[in-house]
N, C-alpha and C. Protein backbone atom coordinates (compact mmCIF):
# COMPACT_ATOMS: atom_id res chain seq x y z
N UNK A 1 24.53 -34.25 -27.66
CA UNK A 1 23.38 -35.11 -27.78
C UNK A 1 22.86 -35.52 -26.40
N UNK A 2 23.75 -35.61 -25.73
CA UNK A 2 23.00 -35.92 -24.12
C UNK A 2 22.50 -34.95 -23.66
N UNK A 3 23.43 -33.97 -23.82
CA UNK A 3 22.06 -32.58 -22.80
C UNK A 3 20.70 -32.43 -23.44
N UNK A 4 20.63 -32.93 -24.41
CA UNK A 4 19.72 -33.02 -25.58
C UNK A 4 18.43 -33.69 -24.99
N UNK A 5 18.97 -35.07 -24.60
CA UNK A 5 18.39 -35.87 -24.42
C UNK A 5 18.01 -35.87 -22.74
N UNK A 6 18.61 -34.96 -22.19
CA UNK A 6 18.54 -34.63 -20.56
C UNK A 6 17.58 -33.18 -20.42
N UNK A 7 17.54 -32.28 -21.35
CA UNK A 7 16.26 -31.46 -21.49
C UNK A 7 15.04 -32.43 -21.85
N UNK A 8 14.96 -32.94 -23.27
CA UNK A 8 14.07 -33.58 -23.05
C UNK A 8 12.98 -34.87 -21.95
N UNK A 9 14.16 -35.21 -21.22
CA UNK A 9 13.76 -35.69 -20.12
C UNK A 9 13.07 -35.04 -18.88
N UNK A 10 13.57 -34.14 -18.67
CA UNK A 10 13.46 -33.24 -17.29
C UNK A 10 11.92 -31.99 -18.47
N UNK A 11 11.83 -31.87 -19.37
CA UNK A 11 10.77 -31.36 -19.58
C UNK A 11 9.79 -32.33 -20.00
N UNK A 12 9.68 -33.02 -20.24
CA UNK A 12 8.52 -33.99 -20.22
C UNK A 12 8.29 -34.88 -18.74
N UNK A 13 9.02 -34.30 -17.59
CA UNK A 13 9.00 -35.00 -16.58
C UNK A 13 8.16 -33.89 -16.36
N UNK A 14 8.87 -32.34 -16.21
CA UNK A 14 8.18 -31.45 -15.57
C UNK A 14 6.32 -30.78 -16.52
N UNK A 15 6.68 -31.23 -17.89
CA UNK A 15 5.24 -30.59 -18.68
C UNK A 15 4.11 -31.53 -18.17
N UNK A 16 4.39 -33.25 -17.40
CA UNK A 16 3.70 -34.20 -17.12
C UNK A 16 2.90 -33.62 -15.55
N UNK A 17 4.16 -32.70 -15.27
CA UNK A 17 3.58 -32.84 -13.64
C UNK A 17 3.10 -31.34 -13.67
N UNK A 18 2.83 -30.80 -14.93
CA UNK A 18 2.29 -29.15 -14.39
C UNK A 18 0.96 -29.84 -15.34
N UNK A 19 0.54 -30.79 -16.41
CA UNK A 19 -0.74 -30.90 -16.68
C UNK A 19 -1.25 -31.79 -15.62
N UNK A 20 -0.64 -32.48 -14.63
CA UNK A 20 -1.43 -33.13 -13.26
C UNK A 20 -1.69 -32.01 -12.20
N UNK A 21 -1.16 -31.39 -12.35
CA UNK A 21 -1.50 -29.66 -11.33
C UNK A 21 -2.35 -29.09 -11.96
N UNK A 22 -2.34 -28.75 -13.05
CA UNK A 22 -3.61 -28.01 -13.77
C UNK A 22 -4.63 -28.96 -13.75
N UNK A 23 -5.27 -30.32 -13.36
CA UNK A 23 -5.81 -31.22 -13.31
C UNK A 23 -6.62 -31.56 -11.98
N UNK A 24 -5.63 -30.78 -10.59
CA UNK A 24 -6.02 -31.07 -9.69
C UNK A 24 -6.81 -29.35 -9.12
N UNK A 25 -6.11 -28.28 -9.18
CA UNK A 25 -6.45 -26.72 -8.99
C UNK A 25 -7.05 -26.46 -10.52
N UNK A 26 -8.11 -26.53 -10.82
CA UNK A 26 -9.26 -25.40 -11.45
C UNK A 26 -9.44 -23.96 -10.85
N UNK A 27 -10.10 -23.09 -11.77
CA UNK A 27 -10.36 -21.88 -11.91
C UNK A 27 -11.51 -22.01 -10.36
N UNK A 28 -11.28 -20.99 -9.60
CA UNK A 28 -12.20 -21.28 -8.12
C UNK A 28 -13.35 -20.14 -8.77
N UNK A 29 -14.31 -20.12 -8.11
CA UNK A 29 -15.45 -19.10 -8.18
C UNK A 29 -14.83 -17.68 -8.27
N UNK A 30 -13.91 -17.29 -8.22
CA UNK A 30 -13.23 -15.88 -8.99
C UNK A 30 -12.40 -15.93 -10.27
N UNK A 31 -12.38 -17.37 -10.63
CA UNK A 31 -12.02 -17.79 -11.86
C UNK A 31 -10.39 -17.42 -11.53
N UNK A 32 -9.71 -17.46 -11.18
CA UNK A 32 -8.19 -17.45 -10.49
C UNK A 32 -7.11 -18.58 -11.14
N UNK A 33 -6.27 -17.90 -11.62
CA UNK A 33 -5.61 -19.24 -12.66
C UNK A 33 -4.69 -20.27 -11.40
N UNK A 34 -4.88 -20.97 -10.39
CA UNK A 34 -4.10 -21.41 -9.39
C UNK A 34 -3.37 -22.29 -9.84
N UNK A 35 -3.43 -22.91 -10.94
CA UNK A 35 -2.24 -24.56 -11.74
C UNK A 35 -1.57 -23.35 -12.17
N UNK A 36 -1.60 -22.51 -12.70
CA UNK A 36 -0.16 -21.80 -13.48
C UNK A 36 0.40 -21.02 -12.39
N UNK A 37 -0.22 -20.56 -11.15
CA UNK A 37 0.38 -19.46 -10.18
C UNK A 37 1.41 -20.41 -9.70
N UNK A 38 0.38 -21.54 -9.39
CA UNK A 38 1.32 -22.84 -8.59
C UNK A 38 2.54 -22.88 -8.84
N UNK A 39 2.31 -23.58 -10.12
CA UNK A 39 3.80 -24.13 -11.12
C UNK A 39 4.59 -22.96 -11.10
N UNK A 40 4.11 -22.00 -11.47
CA UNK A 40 5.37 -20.73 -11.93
C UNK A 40 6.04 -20.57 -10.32
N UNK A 41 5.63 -20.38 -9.35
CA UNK A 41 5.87 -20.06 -8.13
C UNK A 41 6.71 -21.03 -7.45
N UNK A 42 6.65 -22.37 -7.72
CA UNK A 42 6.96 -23.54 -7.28
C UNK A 42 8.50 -23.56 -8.01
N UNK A 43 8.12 -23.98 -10.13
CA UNK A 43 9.82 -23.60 -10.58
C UNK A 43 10.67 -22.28 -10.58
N UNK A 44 9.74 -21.39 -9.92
CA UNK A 44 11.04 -20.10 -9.20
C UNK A 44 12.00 -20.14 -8.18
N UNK A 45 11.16 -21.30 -7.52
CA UNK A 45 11.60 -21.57 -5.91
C UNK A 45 13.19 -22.64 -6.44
N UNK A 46 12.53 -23.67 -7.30
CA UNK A 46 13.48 -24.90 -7.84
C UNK A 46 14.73 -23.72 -8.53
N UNK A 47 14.59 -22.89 -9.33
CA UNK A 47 15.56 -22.38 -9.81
C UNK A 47 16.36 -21.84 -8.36
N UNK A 48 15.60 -20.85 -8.20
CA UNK A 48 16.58 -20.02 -6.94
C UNK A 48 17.46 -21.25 -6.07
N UNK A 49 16.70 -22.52 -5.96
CA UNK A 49 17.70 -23.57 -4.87
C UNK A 49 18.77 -23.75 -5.99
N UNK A 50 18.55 -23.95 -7.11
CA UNK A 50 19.51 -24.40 -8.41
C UNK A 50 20.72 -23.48 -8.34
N UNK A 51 20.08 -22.09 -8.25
CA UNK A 51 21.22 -20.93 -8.59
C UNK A 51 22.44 -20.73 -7.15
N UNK A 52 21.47 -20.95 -6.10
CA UNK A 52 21.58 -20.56 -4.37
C UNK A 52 23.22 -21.78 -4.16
N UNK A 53 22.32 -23.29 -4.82
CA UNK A 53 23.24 -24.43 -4.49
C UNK A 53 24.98 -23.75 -5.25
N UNK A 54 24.86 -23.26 -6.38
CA UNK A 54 25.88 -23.18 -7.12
C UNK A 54 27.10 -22.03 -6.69
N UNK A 55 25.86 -21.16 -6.08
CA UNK A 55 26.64 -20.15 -5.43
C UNK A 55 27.41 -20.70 -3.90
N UNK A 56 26.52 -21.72 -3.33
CA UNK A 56 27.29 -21.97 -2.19
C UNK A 56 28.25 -22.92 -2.41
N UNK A 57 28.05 -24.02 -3.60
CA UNK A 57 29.11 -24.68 -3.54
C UNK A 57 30.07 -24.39 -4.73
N UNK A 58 29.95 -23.07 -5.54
CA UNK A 58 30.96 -23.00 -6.12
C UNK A 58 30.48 -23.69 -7.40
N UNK A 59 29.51 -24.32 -8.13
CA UNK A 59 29.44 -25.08 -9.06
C UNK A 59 28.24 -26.42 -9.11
N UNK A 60 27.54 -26.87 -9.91
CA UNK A 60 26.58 -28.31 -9.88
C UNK A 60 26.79 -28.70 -11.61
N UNK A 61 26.67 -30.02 -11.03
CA UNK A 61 27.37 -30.79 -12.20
C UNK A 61 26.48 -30.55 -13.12
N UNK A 62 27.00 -30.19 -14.84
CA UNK A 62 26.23 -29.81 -16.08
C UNK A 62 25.14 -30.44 -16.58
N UNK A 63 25.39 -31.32 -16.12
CA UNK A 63 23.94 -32.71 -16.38
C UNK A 63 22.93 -32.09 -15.84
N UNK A 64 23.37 -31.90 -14.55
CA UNK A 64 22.10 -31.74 -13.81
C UNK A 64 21.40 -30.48 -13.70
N UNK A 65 22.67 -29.74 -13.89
CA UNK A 65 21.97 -28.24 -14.22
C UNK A 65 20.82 -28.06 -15.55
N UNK A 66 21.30 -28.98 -16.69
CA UNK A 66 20.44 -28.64 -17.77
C UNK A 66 19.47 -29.80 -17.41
N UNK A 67 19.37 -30.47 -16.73
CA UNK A 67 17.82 -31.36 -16.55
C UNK A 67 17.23 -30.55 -15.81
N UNK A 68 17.53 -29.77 -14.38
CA UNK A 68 16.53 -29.09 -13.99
C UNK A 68 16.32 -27.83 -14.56
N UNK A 69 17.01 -26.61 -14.88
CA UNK A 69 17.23 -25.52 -15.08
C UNK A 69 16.20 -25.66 -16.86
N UNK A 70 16.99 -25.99 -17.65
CA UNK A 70 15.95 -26.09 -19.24
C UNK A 70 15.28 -26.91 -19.34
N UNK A 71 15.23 -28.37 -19.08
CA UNK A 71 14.52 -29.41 -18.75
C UNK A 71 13.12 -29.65 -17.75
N UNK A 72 13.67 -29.37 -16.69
CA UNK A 72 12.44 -29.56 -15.79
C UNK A 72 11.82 -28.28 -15.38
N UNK A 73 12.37 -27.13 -15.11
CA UNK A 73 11.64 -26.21 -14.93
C UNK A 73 11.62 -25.43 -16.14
N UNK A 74 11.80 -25.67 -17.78
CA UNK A 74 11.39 -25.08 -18.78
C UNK A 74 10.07 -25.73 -19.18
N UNK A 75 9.70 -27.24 -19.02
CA UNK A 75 9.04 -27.54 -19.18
C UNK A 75 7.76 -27.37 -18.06
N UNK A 76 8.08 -27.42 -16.64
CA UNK A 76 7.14 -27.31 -15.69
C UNK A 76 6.60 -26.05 -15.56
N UNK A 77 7.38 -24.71 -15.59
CA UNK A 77 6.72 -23.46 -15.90
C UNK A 77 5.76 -23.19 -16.72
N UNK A 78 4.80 -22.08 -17.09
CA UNK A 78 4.79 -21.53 -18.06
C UNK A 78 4.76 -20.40 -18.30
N UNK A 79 5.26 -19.41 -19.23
CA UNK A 79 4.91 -17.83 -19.11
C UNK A 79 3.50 -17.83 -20.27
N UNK A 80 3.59 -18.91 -21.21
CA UNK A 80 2.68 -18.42 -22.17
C UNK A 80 1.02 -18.66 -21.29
N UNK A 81 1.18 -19.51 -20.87
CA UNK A 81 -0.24 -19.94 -20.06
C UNK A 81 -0.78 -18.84 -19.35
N UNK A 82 0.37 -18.17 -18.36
CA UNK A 82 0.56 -16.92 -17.40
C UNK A 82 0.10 -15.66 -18.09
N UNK A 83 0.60 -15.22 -19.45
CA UNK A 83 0.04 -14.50 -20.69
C UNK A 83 -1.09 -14.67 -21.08
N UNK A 84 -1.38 -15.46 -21.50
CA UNK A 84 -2.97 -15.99 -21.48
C UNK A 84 -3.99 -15.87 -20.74
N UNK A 85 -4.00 -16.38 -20.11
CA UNK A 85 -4.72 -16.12 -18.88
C UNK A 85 -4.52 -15.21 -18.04
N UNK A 86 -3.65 -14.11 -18.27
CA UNK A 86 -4.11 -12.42 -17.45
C UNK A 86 -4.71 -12.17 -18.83
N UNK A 87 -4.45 -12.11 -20.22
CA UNK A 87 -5.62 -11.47 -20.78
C UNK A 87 -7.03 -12.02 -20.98
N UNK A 88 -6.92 -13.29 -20.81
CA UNK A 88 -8.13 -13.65 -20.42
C UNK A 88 -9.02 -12.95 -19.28
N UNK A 89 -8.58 -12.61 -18.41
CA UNK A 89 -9.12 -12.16 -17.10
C UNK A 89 -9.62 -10.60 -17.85
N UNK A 90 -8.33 -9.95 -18.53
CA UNK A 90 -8.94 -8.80 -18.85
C UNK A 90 -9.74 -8.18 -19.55
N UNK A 91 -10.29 -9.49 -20.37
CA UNK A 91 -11.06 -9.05 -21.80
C UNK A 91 -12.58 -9.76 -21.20
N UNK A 92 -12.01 -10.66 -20.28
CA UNK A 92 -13.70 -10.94 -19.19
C UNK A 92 -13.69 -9.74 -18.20
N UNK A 93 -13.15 -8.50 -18.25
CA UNK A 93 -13.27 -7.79 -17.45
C UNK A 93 -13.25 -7.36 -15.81
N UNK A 94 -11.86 -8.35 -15.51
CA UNK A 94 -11.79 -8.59 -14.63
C UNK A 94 -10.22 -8.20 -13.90
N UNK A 95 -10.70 -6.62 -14.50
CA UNK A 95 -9.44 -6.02 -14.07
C UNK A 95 -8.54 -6.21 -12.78
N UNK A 96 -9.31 -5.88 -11.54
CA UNK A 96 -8.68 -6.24 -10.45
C UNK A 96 -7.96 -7.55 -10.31
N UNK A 97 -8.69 -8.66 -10.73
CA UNK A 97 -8.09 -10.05 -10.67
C UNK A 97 -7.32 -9.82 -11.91
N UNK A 98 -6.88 -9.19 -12.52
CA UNK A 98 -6.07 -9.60 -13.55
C UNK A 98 -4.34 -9.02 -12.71
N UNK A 99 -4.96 -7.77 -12.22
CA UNK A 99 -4.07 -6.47 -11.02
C UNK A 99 -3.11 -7.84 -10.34
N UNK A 100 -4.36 -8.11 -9.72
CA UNK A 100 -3.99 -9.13 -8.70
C UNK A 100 -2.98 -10.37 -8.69
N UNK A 101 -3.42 -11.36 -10.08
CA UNK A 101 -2.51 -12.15 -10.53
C UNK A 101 -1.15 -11.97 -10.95
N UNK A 102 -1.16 -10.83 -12.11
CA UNK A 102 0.06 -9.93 -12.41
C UNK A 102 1.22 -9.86 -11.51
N UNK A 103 0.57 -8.94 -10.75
CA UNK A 103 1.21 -8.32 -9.55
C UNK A 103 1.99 -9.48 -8.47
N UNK A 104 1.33 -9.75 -8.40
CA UNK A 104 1.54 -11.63 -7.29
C UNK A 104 1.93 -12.50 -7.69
N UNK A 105 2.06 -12.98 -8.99
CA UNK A 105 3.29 -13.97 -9.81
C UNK A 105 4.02 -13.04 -9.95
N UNK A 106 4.34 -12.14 -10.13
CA UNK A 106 5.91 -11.16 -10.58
C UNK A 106 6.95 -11.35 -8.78
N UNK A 107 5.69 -10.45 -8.11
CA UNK A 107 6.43 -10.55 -6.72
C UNK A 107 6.68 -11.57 -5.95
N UNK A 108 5.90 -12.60 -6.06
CA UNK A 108 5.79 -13.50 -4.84
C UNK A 108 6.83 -14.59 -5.78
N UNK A 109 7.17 -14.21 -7.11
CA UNK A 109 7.70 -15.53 -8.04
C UNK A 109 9.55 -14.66 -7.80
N UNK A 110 9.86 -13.71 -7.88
CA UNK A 110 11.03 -12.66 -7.26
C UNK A 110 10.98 -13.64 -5.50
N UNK A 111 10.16 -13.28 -4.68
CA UNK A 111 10.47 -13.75 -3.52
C UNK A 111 10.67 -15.32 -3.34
N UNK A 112 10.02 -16.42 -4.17
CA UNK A 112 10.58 -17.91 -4.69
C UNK A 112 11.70 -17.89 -4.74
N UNK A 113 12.36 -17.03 -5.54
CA UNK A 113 13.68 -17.60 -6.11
C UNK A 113 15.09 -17.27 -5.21
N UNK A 114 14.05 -16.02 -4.09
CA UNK A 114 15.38 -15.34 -3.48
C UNK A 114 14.81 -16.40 -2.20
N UNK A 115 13.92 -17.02 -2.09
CA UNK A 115 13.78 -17.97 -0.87
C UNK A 115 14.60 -19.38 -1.14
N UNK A 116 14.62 -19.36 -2.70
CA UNK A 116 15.41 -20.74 -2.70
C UNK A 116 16.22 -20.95 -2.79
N UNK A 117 17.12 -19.40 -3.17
CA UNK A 117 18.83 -18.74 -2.79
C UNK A 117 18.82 -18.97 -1.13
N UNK A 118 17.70 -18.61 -0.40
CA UNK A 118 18.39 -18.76 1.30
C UNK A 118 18.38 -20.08 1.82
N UNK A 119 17.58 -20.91 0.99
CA UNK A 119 17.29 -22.50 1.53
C UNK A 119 18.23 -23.03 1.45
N UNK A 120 18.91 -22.77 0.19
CA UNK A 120 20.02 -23.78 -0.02
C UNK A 120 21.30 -23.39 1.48
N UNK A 121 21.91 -22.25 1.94
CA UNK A 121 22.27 -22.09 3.21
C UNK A 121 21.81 -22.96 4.13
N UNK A 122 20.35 -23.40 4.73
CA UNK A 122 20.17 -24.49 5.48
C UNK A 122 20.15 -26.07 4.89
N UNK A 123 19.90 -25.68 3.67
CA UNK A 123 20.20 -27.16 3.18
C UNK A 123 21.49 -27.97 2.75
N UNK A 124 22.45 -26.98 2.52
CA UNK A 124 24.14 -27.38 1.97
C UNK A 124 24.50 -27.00 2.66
């Protein structure tokens, strides 16, 4: 019942702070989804420090793993939004930007997580 209650916390902390990001980054004059690139890019980075910390110290306490790990970055991510909005792009015909987004949340969200595997080294 507590991890229960520790997902639900850490995702309504994190679903609060990705609809204030989608609030502040709108679609720019290429119509560019930047609140979901953000967020997804941002809780790749939070995981990789999550995964990085555990590997360097051997372990992080269960609480806290399921507030950030299912909790805060299940809720702060999104893939369905990310889904959405590349077919959105593609059915407005906007193949390249769809290329573009695809391509650049997959890779640059891979390079987040392996950046937040090396952070934790300067940070622990």
């Amino acid at each position: 019942m507590k991890q229960l209650l520790l997902v639900f916390l850490g995702g309504g902390i994190g679903s609060a702070l990705r609809f204030l990001i989608g609030k502040q980054f709108t679609f720019d004059s290429f119509h560019f989804p930047w609140a979901t690139f953000i967020v997804n890019l941002v809780g790749s980075f939070i995981i990789g420090i999550v995964f990085g910390y555990m590997l360097v110290k051997g372990k992080i306490a269960n609480d806290l793993f399921v507030f950030l790990v299912a909790g805060f970055c299940g809720g702060f991510t999104t893939y369905s939004a990310f889904a959405h909005e590349s077919i959105s792009l593609l059915k407005a015909g906007q193949t390249q930007l769809f290329l573009t987004y695809v391509l650049s949340s997959i890779f640059i969200g891979f390079f987040c997580v392996w950046l937040g595997y090396m952070a934790t080294d300067l940070l622990f």
